[in-house]
PDB file of N, CA and C in Angstrom:
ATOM      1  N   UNK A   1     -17.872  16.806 -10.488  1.00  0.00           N
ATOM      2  CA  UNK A   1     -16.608  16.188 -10.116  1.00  0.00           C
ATOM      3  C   UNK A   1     -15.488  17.045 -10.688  1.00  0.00           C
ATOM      4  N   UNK A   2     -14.412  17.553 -10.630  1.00  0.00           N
ATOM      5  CA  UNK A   2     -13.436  18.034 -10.602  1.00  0.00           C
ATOM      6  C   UNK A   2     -12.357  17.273 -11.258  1.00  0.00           C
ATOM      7  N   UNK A   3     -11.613  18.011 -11.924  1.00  0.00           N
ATOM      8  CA  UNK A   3     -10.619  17.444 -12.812  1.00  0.00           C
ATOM      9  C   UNK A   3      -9.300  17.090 -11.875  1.00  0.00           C
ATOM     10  N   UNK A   4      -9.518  17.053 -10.761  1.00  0.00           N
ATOM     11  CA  UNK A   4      -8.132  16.560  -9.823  1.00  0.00           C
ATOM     12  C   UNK A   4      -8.656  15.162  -9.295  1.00  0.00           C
ATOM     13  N   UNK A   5      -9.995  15.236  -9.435  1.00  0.00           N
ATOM     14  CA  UNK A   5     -10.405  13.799  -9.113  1.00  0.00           C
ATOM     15  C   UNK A   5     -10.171  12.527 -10.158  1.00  0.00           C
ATOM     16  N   UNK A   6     -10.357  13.073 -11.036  1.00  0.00           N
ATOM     17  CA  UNK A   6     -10.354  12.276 -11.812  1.00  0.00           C
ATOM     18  C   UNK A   6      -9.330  11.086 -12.354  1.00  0.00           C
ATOM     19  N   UNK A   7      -9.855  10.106 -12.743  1.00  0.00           N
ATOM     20  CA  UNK A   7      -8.647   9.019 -12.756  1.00  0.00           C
ATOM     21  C   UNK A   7      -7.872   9.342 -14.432  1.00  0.00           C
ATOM     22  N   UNK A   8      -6.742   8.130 -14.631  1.00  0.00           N
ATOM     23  CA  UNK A   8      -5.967   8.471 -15.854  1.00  0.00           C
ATOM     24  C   UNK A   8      -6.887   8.569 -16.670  1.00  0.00           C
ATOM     25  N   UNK A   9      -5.921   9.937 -17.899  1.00  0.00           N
ATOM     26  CA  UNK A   9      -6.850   9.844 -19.214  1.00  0.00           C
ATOM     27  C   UNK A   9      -8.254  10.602 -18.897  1.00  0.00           C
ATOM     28  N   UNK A  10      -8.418  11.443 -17.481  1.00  0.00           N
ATOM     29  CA  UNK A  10      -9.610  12.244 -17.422  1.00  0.00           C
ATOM     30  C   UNK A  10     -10.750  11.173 -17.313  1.00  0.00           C
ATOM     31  N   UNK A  11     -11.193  10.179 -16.852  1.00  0.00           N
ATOM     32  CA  UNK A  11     -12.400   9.044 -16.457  1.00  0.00           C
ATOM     33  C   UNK A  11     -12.130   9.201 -15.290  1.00  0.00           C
ATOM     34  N   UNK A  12     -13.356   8.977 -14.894  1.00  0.00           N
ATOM     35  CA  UNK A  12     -13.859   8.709 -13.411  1.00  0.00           C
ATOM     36  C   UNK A  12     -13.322   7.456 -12.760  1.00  0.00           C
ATOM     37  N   UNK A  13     -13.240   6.778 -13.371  1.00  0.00           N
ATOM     38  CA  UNK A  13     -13.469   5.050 -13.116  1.00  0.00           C
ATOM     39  C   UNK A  13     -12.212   4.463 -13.720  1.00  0.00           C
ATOM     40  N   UNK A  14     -11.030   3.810 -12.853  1.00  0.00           N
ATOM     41  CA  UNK A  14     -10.215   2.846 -13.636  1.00  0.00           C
ATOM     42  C   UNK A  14     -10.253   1.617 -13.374  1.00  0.00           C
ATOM     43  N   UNK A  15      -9.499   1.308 -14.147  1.00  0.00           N
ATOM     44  CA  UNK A  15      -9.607  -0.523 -13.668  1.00  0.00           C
ATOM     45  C   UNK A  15      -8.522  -0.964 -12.673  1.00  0.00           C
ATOM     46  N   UNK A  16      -8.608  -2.112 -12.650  1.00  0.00           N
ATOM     47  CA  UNK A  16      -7.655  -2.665 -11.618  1.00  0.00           C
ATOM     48  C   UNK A  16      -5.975  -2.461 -12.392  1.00  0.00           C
ATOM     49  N   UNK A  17      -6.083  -2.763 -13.866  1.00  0.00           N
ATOM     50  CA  UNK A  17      -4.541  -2.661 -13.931  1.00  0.00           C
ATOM     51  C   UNK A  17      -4.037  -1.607 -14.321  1.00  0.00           C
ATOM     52  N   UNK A  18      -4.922   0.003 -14.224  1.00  0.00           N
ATOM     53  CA  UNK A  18      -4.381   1.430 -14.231  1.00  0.00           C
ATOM     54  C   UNK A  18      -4.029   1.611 -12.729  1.00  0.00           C
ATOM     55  N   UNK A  19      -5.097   1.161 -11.793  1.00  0.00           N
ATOM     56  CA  UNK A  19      -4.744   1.450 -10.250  1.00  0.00           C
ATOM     57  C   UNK A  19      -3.124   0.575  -9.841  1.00  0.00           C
ATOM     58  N   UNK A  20      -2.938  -0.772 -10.629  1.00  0.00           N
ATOM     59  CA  UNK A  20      -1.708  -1.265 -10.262  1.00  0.00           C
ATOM     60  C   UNK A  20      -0.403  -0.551 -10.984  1.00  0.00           C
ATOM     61  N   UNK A  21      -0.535  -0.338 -12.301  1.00  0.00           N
ATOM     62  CA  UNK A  21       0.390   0.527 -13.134  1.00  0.00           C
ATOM     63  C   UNK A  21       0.797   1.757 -12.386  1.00  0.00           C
ATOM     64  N   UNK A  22       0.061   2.320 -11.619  1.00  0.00           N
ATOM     65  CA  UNK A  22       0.221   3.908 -11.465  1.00  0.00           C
ATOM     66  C   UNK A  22       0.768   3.693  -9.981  1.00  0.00           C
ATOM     67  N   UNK A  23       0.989   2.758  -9.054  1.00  0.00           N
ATOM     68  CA  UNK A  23       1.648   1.961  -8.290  1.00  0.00           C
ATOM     69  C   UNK A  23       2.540   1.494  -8.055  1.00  0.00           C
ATOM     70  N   UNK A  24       2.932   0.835  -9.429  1.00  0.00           N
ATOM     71  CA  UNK A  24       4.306  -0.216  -9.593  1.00  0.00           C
ATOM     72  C   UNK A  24       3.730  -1.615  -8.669  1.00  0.00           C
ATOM     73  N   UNK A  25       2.826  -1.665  -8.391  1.00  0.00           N
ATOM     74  CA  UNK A  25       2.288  -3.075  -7.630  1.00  0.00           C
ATOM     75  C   UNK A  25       2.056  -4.213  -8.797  1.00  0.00           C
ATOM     76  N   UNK A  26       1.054  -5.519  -8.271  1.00  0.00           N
ATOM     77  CA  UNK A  26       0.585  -6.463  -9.222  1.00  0.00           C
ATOM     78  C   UNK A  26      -0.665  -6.037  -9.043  1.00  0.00           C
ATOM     79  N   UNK A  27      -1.277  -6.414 -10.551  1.00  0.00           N
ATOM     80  CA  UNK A  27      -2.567  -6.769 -10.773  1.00  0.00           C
ATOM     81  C   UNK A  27      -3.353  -7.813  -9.563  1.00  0.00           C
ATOM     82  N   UNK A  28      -2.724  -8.744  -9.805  1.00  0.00           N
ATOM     83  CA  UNK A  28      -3.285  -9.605  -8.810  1.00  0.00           C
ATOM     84  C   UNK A  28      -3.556  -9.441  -7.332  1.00  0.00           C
ATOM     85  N   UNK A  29      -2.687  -8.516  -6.762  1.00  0.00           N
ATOM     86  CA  UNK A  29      -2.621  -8.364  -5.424  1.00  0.00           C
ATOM     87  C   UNK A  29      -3.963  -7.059  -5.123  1.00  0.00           C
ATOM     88  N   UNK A  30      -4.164  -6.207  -6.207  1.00  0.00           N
ATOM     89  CA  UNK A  30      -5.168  -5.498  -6.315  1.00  0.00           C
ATOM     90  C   UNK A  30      -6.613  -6.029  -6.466  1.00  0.00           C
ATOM     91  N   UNK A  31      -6.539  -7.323  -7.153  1.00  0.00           N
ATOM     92  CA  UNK A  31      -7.499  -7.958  -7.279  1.00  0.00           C
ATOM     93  C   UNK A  31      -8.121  -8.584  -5.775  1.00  0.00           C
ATOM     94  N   UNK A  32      -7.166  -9.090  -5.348  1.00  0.00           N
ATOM     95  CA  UNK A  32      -7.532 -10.013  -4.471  1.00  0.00           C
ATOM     96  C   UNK A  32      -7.706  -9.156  -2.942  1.00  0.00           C
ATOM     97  N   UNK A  33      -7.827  -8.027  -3.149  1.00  0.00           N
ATOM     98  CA  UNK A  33      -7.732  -7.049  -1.862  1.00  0.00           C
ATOM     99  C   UNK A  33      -9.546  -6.704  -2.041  1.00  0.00           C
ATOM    100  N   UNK A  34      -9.835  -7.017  -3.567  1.00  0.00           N
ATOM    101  CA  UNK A  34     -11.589  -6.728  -3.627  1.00  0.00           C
ATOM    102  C   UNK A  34     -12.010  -7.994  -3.835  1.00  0.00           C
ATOM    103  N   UNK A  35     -11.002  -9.264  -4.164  1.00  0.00           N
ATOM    104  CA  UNK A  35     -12.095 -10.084  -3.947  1.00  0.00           C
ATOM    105  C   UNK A  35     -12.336 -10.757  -2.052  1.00  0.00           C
ATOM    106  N   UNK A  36     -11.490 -10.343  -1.438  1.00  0.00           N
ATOM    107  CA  UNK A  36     -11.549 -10.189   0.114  1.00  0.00           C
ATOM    108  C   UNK A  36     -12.525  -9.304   0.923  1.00  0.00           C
ATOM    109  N   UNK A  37     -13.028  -8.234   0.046  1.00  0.00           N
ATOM    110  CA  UNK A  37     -13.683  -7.202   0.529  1.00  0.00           C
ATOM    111  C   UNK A  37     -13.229  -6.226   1.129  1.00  0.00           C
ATOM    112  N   UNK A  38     -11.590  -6.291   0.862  1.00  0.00           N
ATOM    113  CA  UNK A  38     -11.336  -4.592   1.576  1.00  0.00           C
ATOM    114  C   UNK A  38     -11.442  -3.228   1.344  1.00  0.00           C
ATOM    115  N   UNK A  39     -11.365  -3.225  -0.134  1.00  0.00           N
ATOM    116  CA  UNK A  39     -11.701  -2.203  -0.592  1.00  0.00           C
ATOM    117  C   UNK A  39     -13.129  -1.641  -1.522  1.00  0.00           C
ATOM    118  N   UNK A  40     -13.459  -0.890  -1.490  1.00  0.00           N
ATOM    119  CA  UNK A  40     -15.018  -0.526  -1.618  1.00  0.00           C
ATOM    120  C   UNK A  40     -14.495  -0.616  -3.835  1.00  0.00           C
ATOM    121  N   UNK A  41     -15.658  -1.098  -4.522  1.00  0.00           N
ATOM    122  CA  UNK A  41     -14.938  -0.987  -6.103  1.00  0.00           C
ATOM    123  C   UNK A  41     -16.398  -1.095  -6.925  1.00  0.00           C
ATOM    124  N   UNK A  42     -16.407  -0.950  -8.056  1.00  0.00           N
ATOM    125  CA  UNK A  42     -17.532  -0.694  -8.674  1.00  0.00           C
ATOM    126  C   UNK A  42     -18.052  -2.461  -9.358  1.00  0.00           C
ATOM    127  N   UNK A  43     -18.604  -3.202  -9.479  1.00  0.00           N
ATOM    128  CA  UNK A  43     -18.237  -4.521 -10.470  1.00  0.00           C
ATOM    129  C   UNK A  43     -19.443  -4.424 -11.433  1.00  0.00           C
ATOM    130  N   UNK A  44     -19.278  -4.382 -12.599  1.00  0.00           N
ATOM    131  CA  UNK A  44     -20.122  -4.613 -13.898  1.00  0.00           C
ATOM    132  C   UNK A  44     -19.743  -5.921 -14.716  1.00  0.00           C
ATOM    133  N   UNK A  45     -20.716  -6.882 -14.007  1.00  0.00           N
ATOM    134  CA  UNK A  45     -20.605  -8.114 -14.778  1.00  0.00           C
ATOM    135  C   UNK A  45     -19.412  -8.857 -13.994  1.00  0.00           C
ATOM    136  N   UNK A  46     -18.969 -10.087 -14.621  1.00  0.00           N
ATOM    137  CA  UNK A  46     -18.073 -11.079 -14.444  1.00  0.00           C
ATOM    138  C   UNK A  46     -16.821 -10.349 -14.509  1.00  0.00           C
ATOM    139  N   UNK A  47     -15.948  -9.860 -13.796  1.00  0.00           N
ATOM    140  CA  UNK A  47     -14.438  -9.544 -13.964  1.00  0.00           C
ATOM    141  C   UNK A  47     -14.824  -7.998 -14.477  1.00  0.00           C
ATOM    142  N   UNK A  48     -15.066  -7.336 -14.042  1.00  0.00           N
ATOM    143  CA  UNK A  48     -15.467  -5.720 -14.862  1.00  0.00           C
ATOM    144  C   UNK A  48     -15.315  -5.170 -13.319  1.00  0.00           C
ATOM    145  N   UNK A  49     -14.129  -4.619 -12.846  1.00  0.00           N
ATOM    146  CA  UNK A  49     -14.325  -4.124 -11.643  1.00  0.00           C
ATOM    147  C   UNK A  49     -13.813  -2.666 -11.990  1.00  0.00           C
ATOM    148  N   UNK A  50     -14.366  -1.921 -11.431  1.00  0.00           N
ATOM    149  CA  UNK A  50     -13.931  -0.362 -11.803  1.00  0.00           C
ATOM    150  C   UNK A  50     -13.861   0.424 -10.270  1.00  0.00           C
ATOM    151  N   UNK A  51     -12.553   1.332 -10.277  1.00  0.00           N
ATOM    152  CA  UNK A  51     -12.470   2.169  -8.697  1.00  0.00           C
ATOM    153  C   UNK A  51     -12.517   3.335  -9.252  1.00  0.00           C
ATOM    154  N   UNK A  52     -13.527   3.908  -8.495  1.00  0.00           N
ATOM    155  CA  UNK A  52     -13.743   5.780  -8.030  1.00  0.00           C
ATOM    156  C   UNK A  52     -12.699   6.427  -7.382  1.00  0.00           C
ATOM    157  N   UNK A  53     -12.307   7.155  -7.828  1.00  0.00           N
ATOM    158  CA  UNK A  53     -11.409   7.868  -6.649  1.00  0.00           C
ATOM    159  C   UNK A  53     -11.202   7.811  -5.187  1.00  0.00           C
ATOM    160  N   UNK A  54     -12.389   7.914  -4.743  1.00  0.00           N
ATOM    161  CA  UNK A  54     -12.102   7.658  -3.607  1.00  0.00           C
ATOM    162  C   UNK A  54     -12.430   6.051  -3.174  1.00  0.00           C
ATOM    163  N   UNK A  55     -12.767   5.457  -4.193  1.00  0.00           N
ATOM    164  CA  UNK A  55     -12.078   3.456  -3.801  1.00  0.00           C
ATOM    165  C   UNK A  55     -10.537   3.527  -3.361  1.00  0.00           C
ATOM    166  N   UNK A  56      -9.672   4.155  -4.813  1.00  0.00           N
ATOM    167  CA  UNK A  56      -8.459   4.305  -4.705  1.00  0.00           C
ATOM    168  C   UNK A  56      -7.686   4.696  -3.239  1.00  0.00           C
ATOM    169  N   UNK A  57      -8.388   5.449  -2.981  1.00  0.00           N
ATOM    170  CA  UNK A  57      -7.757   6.173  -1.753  1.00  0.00           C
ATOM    171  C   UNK A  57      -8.088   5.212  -0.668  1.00  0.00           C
ATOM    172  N   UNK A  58      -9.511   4.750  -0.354  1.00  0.00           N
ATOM    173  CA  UNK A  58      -9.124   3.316   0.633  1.00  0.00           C
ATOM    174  C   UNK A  58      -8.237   2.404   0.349  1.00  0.00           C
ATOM    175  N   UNK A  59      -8.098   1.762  -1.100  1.00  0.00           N
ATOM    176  CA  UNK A  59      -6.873   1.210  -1.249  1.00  0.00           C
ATOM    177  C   UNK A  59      -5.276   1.484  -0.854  1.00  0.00           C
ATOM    178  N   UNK A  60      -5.428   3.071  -0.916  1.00  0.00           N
ATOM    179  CA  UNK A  60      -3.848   3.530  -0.536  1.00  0.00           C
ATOM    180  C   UNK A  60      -4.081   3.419   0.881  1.00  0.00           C
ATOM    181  N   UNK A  61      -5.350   3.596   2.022  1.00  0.00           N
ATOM    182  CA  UNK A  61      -5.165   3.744   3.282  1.00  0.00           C
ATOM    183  C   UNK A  61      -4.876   2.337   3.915  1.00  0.00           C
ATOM    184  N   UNK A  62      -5.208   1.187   3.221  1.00  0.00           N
ATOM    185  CA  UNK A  62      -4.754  -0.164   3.292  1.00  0.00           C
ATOM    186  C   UNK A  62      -3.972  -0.588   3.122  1.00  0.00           C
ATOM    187  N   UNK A  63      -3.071  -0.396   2.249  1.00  0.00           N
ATOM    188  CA  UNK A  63      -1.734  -0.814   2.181  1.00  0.00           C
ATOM    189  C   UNK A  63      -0.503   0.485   2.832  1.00  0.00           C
ATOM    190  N   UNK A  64      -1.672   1.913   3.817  1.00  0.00           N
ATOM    191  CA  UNK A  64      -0.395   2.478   4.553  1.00  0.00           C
ATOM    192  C   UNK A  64       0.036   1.722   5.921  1.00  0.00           C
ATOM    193  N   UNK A  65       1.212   1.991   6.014  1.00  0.00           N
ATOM    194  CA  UNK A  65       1.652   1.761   7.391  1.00  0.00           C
ATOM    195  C   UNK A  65       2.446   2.410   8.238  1.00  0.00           C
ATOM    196  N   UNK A  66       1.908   2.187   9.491  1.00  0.00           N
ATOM    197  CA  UNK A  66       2.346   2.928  10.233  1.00  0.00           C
ATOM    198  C   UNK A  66       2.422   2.364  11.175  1.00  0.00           C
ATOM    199  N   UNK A  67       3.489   2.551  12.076  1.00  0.00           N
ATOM    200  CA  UNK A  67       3.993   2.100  13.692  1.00  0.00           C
ATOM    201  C   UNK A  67       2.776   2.386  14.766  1.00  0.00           C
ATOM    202  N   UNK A  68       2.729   1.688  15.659  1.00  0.00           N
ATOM    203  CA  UNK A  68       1.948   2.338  16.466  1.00  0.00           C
ATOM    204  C   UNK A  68       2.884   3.196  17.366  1.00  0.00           C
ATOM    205  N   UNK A  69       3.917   4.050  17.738  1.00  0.00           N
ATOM    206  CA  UNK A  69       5.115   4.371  17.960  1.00  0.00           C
ATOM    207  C   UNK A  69       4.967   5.227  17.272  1.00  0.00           C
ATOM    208  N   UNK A  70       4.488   5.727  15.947  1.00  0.00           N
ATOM    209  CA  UNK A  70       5.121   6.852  15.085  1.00  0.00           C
ATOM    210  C   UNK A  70       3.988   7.742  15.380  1.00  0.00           C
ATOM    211  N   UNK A  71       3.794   8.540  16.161  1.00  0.00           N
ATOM    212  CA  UNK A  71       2.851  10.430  15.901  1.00  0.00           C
ATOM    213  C   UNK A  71       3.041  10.944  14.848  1.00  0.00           C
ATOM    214  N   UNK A  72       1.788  10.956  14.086  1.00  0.00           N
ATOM    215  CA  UNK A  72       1.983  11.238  12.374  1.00  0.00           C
ATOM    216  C   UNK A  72       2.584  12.709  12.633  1.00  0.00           C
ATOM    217  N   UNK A  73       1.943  13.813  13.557  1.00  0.00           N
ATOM    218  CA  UNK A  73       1.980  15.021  13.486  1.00  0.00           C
ATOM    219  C   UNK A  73       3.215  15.534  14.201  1.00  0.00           C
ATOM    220  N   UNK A  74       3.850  14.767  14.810  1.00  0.00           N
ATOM    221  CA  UNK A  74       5.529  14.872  15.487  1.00  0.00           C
ATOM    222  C   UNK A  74       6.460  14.461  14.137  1.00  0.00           C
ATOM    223  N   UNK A  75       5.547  13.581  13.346  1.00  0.00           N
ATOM    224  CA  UNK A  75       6.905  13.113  12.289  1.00  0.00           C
ATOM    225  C   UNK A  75       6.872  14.163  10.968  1.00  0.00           C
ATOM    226  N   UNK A  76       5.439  14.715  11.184  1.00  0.00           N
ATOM    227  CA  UNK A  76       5.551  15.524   9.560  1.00  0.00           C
ATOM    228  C   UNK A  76       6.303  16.938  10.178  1.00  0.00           C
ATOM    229  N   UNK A  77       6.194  17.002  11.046  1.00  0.00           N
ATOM    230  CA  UNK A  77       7.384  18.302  11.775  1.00  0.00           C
ATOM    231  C   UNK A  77       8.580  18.602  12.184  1.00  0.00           C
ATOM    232  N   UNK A  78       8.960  17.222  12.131  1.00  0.00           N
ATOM    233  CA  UNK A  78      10.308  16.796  12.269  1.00  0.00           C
ATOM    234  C   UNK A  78      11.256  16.821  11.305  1.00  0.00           C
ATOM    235  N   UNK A  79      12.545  16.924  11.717  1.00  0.00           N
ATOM    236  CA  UNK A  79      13.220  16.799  10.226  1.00  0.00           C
ATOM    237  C   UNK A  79      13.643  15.579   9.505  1.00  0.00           C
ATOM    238  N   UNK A  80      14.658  15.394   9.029  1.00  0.00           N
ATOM    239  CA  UNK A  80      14.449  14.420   8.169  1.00  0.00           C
ATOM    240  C   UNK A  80      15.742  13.380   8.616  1.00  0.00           C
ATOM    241  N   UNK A  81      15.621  13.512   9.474  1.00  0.00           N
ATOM    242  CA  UNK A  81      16.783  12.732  10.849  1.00  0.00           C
ATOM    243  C   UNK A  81      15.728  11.333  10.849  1.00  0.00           C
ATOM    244  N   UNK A  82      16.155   9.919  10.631  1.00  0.00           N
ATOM    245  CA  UNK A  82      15.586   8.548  10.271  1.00  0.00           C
ATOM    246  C   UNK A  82      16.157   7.716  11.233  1.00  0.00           C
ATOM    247  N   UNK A  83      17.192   8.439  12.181  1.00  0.00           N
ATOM    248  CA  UNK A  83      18.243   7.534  12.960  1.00  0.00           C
ATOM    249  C   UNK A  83      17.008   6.985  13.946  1.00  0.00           C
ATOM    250  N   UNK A  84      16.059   7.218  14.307  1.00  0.00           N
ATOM    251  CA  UNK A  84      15.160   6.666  15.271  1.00  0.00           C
ATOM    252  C   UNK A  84      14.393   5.254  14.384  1.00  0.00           C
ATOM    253  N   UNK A  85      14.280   5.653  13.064  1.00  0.00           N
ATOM    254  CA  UNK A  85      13.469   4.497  12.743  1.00  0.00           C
ATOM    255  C   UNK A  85      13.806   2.916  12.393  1.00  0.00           C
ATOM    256  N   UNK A  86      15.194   2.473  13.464  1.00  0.00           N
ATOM    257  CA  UNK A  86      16.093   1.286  13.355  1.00  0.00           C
ATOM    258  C   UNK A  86      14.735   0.207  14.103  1.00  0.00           C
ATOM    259  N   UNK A  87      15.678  -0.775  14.004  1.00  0.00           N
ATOM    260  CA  UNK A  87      14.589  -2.302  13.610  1.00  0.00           C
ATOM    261  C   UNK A  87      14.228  -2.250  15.238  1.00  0.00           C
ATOM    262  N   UNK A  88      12.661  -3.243  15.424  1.00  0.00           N
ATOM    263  CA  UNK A  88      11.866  -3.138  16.666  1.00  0.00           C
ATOM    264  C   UNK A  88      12.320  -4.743  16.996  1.00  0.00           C
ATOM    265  N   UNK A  89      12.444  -4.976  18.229  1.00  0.00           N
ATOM    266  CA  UNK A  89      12.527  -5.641  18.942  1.00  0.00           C
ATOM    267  C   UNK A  89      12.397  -7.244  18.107  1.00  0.00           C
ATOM    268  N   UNK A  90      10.696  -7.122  17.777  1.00  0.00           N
ATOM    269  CA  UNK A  90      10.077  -7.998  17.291  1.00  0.00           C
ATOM    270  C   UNK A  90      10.364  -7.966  15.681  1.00  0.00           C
ATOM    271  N   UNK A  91      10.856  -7.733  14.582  1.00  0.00           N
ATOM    272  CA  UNK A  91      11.870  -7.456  13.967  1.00  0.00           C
ATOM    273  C   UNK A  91      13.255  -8.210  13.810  1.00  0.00           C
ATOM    274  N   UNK A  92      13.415  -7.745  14.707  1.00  0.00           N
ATOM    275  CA  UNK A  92      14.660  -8.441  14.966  1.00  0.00           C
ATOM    276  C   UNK A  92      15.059 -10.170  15.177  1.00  0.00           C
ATOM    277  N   UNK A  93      13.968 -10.121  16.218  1.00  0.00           N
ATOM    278  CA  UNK A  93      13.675 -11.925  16.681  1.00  0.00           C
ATOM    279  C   UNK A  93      12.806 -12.823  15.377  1.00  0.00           C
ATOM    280  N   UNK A  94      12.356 -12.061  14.203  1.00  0.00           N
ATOM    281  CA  UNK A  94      11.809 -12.717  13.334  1.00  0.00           C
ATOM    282  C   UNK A  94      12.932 -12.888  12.021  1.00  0.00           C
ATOM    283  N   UNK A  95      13.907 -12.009  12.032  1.00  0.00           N
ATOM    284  CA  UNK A  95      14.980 -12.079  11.606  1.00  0.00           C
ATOM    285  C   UNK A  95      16.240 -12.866  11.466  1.00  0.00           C
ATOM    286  N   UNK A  96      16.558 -13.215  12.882  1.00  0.00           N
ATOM    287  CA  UNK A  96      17.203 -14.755  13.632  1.00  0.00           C
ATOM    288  C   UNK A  96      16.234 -15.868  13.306  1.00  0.00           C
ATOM    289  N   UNK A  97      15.331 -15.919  13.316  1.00  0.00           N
ATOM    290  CA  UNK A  97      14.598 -17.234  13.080  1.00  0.00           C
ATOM    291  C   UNK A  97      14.197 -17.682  11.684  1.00  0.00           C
ATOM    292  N   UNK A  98      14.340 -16.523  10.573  1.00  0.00           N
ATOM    293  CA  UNK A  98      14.528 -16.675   9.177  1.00  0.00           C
ATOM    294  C   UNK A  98      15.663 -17.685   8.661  1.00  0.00           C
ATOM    295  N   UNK A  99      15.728 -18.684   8.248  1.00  0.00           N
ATOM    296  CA  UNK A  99      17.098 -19.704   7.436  1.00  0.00           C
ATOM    297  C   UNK A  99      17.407 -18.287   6.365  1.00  0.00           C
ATOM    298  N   UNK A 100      18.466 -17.829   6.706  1.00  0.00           N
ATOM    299  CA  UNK A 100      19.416 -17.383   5.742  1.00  0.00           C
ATOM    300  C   UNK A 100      19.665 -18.050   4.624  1.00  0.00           C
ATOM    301  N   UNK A 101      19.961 -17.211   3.594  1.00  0.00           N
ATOM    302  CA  UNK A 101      20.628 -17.444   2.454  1.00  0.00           C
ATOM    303  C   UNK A 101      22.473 -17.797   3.098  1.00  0.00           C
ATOM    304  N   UNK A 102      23.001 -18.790   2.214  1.00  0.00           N
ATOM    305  CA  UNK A 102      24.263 -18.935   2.311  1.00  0.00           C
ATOM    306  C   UNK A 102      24.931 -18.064   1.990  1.00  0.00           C
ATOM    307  N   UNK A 103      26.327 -17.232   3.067  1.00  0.00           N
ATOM    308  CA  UNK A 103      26.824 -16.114   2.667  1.00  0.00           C
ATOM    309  C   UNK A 103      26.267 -15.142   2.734  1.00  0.00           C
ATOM    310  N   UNK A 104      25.052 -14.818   3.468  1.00  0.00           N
ATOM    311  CA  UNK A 104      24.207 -13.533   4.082  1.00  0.00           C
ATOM    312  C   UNK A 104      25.134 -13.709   5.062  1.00  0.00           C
ATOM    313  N   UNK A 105      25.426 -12.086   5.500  1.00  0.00           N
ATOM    314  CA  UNK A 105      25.731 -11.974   6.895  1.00  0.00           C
ATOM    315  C   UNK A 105      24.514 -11.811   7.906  1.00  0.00           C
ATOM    316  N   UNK A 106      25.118 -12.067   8.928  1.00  0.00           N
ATOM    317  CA  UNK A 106      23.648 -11.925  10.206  1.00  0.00           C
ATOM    318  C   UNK A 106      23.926 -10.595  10.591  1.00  0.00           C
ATOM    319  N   UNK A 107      23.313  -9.574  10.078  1.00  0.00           N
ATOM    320  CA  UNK A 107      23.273  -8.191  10.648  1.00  0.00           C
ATOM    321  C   UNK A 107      22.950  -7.998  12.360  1.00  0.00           C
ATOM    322  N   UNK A 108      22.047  -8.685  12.782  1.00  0.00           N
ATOM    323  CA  UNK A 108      21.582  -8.669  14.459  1.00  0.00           C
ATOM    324  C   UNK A 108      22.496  -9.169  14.985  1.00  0.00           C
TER     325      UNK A 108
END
């Protein structure tokens, strides 16, 4: 294994609240993504869950997102012009149907 693989502190294996720390996410929301089964994780015993590197990386491919609209390989070539990425339709209509805060303006 290779020292670029490796998780913090040079280990193979971190836990759930190095994978959330190194994130800025919650513990909990990491938790509950393996106790759902989405992400592949190591478990030793009662609450002992440990991710491999490449657990981690299914975790990051789960929480990416992407448009179905966006061509990854048109956007990594593109410049850095964002004026296209304004609100979708559906967006918008979930937006109007949100109860505002008092004194929000209605942007739509």
């Amino acid at each position: 294994m290779s020292a670029a693989s490796l998780g913090p502190g040079g280990r193979w294996a971190v836990t759930p609240e190095e994978v959330a720390d190194s994130f800025g996410i919650s513990v909990g929301w990491v938790r509950e993504q393996v106790r759902r089964g989405r992400v592949p994780h190591l478990r030793f015993g009662r609450g002992k869950i440990r991710f491999l590197p490449e657990h981690v990386e299914a975790l990051v491919s789960l929480a990416t997102v992407a448009g179905p609209s966006v061509d990854l390989e048109a956007s990594a070539s593109a410049s850095a012009d964002l004026t296209s990425l304004g609100p979708t339709t559906g967006s918008i209509r979930a937006h109007r149907r949100r109860p505002h805060v008092p004194g929000d303006p209605q942007r739509f």
